[in-house]
PDB file of N, CA and C in Angstrom:
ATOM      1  N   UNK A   1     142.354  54.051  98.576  1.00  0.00           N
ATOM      2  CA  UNK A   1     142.451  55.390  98.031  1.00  0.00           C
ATOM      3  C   UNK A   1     143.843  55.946  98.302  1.00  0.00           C
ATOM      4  N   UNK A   2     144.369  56.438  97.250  1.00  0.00           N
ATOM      5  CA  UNK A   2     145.713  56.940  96.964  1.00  0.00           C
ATOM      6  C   UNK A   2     145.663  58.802  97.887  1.00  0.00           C
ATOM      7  N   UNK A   3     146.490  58.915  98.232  1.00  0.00           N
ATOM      8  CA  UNK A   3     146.834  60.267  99.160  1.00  0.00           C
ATOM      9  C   UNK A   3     146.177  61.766  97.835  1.00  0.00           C
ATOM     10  N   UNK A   4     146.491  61.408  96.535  1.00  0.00           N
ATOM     11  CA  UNK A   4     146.311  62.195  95.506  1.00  0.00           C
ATOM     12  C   UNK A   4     144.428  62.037  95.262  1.00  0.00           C
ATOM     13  N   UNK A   5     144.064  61.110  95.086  1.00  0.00           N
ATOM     14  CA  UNK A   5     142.682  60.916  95.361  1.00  0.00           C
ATOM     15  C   UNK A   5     142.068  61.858  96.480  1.00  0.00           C
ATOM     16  N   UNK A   6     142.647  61.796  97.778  1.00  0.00           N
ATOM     17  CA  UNK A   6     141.766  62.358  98.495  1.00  0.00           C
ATOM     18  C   UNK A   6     142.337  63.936  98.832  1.00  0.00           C
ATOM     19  N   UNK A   7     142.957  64.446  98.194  1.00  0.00           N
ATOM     20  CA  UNK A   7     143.811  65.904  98.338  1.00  0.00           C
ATOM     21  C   UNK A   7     142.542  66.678  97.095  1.00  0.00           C
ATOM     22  N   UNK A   8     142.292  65.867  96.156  1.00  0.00           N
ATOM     23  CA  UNK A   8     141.707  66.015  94.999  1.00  0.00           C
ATOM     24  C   UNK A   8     140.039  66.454  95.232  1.00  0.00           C
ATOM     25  N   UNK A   9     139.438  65.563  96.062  1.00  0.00           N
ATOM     26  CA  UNK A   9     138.140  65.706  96.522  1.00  0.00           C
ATOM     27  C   UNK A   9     138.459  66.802  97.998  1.00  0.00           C
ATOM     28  N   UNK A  10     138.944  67.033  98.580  1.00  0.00           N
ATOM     29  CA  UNK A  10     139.202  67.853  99.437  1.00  0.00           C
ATOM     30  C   UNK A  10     138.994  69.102  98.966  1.00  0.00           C
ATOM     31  N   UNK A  11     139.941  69.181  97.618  1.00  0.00           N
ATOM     32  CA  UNK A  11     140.235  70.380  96.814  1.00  0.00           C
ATOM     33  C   UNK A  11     138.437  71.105  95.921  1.00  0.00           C
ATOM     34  N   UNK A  12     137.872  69.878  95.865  1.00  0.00           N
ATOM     35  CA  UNK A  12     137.238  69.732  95.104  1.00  0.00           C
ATOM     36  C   UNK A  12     135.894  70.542  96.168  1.00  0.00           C
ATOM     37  N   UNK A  13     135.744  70.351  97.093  1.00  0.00           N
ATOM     38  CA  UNK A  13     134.532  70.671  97.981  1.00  0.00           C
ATOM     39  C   UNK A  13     134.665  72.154  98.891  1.00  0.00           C
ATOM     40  N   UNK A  14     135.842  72.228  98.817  1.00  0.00           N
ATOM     41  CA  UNK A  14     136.256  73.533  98.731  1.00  0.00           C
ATOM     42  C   UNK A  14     135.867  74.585  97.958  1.00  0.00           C
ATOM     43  N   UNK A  15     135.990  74.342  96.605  1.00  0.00           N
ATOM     44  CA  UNK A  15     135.292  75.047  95.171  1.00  0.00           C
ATOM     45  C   UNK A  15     133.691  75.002  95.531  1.00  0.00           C
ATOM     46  N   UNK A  16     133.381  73.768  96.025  1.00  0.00           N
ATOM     47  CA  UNK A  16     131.661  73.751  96.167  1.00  0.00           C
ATOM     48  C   UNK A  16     131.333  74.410  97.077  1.00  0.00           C
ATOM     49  N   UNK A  17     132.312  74.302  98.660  1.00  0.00           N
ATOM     50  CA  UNK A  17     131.368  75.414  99.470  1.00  0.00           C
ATOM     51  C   UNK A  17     131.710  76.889  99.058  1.00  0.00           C
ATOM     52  N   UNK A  18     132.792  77.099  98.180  1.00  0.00           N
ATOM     53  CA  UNK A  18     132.936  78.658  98.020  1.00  0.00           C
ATOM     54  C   UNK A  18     131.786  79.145  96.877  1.00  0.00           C
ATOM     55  N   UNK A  19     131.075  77.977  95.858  1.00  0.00           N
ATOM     56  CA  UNK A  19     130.269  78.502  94.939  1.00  0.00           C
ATOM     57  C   UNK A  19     128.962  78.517  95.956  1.00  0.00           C
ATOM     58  N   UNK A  20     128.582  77.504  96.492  1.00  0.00           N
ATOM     59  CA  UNK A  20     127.481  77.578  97.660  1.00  0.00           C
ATOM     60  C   UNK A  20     127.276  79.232  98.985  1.00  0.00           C
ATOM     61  N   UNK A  21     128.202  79.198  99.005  1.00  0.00           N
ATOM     62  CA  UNK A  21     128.410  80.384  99.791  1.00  0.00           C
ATOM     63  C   UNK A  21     127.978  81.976  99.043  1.00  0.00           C
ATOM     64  N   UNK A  22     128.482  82.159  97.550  1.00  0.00           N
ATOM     65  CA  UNK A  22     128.647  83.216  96.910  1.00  0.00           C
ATOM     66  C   UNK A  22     126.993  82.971  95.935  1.00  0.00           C
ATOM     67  N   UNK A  23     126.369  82.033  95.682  1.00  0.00           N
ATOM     68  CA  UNK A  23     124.821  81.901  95.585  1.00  0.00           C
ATOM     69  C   UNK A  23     124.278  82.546  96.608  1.00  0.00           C
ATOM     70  N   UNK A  24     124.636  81.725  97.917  1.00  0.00           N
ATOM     71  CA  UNK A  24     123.920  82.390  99.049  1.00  0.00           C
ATOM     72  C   UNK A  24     123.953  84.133  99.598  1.00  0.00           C
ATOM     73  N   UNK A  25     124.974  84.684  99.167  1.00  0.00           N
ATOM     74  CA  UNK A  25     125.139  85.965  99.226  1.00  0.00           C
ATOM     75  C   UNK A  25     124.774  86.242  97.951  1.00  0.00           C
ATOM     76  N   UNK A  26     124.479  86.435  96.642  1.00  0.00           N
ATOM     77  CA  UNK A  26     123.740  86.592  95.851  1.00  0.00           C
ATOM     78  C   UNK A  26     122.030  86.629  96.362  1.00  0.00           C
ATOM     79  N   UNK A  27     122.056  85.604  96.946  1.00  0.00           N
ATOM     80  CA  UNK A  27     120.051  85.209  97.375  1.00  0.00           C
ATOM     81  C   UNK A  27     119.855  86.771  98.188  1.00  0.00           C
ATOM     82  N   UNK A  28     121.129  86.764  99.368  1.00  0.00           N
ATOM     83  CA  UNK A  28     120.434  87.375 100.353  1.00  0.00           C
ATOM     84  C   UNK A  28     121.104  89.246  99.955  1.00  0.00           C
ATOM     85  N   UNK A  29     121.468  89.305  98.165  1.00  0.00           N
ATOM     86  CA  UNK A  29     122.059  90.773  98.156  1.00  0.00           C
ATOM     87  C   UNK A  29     120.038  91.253  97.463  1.00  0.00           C
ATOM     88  N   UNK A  30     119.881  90.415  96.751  1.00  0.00           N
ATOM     89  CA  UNK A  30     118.665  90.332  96.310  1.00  0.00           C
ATOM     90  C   UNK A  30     117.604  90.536  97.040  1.00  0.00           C
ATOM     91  N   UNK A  31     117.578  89.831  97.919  1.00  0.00           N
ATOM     92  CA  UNK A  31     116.469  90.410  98.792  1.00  0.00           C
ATOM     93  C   UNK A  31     116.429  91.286  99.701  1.00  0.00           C
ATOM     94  N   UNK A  32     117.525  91.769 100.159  1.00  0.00           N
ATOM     95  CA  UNK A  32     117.733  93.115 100.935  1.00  0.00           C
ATOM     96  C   UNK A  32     117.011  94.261  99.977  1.00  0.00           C
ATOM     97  N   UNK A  33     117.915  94.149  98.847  1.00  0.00           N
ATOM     98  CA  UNK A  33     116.938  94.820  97.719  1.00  0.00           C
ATOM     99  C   UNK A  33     115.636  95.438  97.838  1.00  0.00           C
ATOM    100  N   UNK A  34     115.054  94.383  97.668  1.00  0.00           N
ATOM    101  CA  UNK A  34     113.466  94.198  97.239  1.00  0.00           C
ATOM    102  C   UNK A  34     112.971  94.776  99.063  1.00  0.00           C
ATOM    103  N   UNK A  35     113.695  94.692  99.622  1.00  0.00           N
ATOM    104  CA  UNK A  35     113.508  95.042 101.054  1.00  0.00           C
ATOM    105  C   UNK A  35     113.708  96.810 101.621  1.00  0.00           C
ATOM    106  N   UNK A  36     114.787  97.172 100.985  1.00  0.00           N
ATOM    107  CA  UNK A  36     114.931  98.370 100.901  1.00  0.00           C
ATOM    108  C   UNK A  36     113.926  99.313 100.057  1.00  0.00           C
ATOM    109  N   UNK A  37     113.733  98.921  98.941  1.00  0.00           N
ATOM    110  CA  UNK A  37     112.569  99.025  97.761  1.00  0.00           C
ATOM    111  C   UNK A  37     111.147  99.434  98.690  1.00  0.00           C
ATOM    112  N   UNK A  38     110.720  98.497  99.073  1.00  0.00           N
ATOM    113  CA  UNK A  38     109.671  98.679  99.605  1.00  0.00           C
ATOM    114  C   UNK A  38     109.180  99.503 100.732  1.00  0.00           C
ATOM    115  N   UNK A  39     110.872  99.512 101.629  1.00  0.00           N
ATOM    116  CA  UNK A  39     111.013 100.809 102.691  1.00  0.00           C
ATOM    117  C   UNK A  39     110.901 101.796 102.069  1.00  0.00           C
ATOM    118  N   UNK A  40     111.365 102.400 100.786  1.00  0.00           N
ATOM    119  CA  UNK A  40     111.368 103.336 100.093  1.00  0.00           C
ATOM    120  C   UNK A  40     112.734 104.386  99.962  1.00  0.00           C
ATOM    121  N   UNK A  41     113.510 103.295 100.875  1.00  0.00           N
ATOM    122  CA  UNK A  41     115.166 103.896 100.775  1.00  0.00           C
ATOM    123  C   UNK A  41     116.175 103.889  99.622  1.00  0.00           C
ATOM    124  N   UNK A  42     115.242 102.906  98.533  1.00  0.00           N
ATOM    125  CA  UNK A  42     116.384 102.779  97.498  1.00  0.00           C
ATOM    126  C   UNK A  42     114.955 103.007  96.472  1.00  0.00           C
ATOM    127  N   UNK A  43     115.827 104.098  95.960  1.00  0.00           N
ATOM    128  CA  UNK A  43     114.581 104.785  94.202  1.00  0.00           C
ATOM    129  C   UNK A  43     114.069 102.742  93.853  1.00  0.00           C
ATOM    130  N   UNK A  44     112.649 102.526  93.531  1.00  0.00           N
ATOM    131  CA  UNK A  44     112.460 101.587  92.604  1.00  0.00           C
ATOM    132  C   UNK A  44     112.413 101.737  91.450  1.00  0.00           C
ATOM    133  N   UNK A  45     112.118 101.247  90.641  1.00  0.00           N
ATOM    134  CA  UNK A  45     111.999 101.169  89.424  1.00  0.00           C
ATOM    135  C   UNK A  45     110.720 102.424  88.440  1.00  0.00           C
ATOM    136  N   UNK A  46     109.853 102.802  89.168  1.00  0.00           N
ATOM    137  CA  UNK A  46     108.734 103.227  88.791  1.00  0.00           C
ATOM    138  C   UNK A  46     109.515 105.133  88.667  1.00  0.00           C
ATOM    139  N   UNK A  47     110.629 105.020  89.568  1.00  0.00           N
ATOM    140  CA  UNK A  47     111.613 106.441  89.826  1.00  0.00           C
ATOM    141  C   UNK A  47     112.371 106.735  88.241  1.00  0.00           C
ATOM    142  N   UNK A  48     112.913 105.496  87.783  1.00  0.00           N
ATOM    143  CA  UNK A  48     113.819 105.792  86.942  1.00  0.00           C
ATOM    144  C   UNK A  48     112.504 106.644  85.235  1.00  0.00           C
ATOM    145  N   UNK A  49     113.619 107.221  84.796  1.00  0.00           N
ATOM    146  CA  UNK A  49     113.012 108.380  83.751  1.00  0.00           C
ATOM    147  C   UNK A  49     112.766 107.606  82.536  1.00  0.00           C
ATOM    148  N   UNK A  50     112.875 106.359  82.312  1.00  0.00           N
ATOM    149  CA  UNK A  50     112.456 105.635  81.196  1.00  0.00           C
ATOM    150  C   UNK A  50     111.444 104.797  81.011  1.00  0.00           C
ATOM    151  N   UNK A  51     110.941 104.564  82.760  1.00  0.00           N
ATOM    152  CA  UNK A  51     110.130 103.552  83.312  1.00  0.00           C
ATOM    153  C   UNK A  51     108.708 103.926  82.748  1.00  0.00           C
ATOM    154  N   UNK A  52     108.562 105.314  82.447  1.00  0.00           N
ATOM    155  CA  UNK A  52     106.618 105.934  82.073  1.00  0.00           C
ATOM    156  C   UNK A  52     105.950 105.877  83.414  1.00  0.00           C
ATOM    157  N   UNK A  53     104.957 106.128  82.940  1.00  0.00           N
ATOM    158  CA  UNK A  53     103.796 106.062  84.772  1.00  0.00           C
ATOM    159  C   UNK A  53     103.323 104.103  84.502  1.00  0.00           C
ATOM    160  N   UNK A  54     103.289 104.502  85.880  1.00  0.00           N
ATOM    161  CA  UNK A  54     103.154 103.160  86.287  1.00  0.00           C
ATOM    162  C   UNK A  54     101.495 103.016  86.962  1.00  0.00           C
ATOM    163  N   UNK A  55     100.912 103.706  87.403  1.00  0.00           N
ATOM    164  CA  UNK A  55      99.561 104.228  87.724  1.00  0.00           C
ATOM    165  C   UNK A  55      98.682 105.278  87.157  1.00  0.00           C
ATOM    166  N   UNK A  56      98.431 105.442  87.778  1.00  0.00           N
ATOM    167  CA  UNK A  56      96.870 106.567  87.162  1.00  0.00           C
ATOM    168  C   UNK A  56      97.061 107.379  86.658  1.00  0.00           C
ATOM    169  N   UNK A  57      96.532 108.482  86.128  1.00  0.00           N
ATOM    170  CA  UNK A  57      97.670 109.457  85.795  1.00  0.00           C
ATOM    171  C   UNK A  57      97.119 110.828  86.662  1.00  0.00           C
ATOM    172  N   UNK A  58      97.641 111.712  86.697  1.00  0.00           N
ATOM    173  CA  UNK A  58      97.599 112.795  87.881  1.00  0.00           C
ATOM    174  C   UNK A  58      96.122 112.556  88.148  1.00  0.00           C
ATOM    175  N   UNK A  59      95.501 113.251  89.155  1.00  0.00           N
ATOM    176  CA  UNK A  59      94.204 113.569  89.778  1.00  0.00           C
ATOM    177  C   UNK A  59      94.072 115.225  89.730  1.00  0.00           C
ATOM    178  N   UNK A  60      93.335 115.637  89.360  1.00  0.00           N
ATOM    179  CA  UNK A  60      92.202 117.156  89.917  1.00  0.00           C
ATOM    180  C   UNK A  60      92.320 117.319  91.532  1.00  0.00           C
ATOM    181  N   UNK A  61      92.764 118.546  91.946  1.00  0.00           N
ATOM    182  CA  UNK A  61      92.578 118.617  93.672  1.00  0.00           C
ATOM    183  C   UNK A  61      91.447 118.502  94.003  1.00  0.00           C
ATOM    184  N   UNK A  62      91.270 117.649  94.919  1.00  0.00           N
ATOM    185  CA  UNK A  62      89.745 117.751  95.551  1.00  0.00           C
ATOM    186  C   UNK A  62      89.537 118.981  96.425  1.00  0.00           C
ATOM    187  N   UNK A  63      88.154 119.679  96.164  1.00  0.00           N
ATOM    188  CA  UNK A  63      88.364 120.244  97.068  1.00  0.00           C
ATOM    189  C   UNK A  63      87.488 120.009  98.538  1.00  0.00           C
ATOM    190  N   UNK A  64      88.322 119.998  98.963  1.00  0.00           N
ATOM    191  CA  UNK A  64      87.664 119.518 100.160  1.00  0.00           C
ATOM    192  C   UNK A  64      87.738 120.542 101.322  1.00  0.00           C
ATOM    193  N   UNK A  65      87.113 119.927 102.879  1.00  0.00           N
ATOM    194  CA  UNK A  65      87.404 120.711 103.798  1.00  0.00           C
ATOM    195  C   UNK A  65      88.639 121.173 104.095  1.00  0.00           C
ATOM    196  N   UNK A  66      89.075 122.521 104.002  1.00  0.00           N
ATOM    197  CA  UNK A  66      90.188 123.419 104.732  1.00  0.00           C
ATOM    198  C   UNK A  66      90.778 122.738 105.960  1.00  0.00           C
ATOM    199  N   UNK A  67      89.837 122.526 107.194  1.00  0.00           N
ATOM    200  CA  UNK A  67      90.244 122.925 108.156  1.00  0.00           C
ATOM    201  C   UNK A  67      90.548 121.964 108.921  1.00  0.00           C
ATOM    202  N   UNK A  68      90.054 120.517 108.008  1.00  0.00           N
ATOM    203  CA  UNK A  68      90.839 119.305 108.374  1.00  0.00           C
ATOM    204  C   UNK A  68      92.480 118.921 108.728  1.00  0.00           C
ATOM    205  N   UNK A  69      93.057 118.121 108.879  1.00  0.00           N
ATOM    206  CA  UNK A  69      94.588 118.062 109.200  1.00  0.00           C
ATOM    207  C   UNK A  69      95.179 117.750 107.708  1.00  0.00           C
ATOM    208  N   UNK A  70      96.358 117.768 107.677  1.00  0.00           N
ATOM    209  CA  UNK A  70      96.944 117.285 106.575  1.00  0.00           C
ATOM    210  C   UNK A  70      97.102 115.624 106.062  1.00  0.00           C
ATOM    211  N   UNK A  71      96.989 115.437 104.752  1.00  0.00           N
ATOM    212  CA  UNK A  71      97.046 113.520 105.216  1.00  0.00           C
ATOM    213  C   UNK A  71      98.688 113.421 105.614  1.00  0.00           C
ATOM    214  N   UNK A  72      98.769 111.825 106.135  1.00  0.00           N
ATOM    215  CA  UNK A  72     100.152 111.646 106.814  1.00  0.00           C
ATOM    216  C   UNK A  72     101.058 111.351 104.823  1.00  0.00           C
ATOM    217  N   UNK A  73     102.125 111.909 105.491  1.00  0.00           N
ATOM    218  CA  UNK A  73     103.139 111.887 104.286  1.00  0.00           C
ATOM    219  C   UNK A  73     103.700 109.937 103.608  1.00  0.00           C
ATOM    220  N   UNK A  74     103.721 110.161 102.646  1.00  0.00           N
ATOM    221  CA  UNK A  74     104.463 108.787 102.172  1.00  0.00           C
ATOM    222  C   UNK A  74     105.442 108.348 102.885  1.00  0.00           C
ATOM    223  N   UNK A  75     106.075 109.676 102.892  1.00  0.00           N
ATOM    224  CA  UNK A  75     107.625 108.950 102.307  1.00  0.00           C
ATOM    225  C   UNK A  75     107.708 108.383 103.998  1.00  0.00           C
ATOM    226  N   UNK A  76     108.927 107.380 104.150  1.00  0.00           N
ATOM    227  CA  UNK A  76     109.258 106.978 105.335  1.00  0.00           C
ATOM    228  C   UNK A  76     109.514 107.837 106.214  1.00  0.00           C
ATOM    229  N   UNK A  77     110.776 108.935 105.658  1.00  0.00           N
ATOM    230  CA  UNK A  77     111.482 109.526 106.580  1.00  0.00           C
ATOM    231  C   UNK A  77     110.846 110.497 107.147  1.00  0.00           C
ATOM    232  N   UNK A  78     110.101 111.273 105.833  1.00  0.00           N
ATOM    233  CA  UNK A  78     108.800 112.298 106.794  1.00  0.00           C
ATOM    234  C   UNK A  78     108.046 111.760 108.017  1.00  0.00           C
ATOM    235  N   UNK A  79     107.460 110.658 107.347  1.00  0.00           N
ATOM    236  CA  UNK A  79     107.194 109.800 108.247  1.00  0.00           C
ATOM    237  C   UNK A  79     107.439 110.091 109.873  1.00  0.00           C
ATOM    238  N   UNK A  80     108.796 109.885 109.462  1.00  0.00           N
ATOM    239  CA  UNK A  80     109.814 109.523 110.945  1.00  0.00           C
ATOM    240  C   UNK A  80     109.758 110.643 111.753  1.00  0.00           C
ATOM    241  N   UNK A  81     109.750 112.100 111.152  1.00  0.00           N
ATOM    242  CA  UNK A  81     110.266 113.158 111.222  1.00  0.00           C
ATOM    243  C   UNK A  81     109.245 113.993 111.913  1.00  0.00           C
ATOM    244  N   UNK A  82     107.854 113.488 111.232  1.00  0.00           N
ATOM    245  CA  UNK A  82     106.411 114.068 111.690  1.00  0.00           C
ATOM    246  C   UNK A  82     106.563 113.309 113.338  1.00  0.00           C
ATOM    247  N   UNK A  83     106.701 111.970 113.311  1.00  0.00           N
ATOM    248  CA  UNK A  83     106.820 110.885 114.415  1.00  0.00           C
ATOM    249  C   UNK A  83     107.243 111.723 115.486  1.00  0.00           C
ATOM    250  N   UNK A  84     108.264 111.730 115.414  1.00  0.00           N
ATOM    251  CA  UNK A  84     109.799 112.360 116.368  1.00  0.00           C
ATOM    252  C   UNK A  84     109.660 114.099 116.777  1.00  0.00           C
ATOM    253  N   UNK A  85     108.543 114.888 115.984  1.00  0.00           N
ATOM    254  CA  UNK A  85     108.032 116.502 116.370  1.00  0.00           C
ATOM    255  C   UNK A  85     107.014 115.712 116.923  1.00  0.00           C
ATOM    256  N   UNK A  86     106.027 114.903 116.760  1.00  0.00           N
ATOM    257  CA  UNK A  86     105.055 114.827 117.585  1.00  0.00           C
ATOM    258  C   UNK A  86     105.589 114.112 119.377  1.00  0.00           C
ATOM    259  N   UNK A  87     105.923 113.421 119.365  1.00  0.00           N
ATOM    260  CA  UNK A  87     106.629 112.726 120.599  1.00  0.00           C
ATOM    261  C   UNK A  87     107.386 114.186 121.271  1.00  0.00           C
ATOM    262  N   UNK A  88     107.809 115.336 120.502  1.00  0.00           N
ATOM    263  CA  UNK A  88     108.753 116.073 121.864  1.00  0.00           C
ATOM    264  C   UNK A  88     107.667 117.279 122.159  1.00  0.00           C
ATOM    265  N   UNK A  89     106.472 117.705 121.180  1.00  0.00           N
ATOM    266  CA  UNK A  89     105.472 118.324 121.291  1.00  0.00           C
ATOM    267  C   UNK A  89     104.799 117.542 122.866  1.00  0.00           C
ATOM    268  N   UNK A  90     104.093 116.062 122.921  1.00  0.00           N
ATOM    269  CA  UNK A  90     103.572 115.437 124.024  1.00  0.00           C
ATOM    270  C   UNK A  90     104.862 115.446 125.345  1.00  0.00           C
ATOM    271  N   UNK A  91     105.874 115.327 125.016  1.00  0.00           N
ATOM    272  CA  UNK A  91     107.341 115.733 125.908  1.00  0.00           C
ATOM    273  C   UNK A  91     106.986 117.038 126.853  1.00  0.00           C
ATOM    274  N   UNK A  92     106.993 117.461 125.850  1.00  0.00           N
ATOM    275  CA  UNK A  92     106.435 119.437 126.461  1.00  0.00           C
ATOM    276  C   UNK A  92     106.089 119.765 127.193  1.00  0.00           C
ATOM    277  N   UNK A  93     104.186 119.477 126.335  1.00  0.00           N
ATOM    278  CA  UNK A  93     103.025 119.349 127.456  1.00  0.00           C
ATOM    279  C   UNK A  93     103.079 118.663 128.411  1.00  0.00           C
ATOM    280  N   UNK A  94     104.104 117.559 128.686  1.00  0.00           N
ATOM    281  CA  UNK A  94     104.233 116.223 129.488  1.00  0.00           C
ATOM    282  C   UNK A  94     105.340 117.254 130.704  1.00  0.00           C
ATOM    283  N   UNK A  95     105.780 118.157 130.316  1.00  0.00           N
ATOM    284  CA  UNK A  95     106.876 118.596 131.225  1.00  0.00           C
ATOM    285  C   UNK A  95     105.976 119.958 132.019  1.00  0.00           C
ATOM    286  N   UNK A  96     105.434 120.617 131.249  1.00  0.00           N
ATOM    287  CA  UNK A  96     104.483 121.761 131.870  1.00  0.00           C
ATOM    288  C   UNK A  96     103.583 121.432 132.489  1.00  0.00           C
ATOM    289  N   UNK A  97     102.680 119.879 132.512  1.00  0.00           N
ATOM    290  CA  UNK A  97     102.155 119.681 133.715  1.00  0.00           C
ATOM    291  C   UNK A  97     102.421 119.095 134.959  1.00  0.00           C
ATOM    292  N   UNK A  98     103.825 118.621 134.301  1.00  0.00           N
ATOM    293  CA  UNK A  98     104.780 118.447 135.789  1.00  0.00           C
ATOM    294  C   UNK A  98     105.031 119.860 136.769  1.00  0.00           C
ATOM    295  N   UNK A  99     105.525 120.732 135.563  1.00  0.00           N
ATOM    296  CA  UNK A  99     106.139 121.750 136.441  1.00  0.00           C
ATOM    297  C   UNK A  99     104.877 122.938 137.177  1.00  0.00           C
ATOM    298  N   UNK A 100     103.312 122.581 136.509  1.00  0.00           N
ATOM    299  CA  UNK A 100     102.083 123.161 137.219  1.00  0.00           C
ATOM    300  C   UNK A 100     101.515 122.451 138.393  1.00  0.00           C
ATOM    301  N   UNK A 101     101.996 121.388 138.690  1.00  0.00           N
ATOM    302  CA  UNK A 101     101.825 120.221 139.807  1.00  0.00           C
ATOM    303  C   UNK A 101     102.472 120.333 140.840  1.00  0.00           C
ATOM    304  N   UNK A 102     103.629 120.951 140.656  1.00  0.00           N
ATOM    305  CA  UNK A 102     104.599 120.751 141.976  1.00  0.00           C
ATOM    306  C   UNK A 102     104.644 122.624 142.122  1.00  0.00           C
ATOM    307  N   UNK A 103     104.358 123.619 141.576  1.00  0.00           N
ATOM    308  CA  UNK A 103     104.032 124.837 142.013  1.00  0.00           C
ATOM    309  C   UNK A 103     103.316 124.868 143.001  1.00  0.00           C
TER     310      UNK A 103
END
């Protein structure tokens, strides 16, 4: 094998790991995606204004008991938000029976 031969295939696998590489970041821009999607951080598809309903169509309020709690929220971040007031609410109470203990 001539010095030009093997400069050639050198050159050559170079091109392959850079197309191998830029698939592979393609695979993994894709599934972050579909990953975010499902967290509910990135609008899906069912958001956009051309998409139509994708489910049922509205419901009638039930009426139900008043004095029950509220149901827990969808979205993530409420979610998070309800999470994070409840934890400094138990904080609280967690600190006022410290400070009725050592009185």
């Amino acid at each position: 094998m001539t010095d030009r031969t093997m400069s050639t295939r050198a050159r050559q696998r170079g091109w392959l790991g850079l197309i191998a590489i830029l698939i592979a970041l393609v695979i993994v821009a894709v599934l972050a995606q579909k990953l975010l999607k499902t967290y509910g951080l990135v609008p899906g598809p069912e958001s956009s204004p051309e998409a139509g309903l994708r489910g049922p169509g509205p419901a009638a309020p039930a009426a139900g008991d008043t004095t029950s709690a509220a149901p827990p929220p969808t979205n993530p971040i409420a979610r998070a938000r309800g999470l994070e007031q409840q934890v400094q609410r138990e904080a609280q109470d967690i600190a006022k029976r410290i400070d009725e203990k050592t009185k």
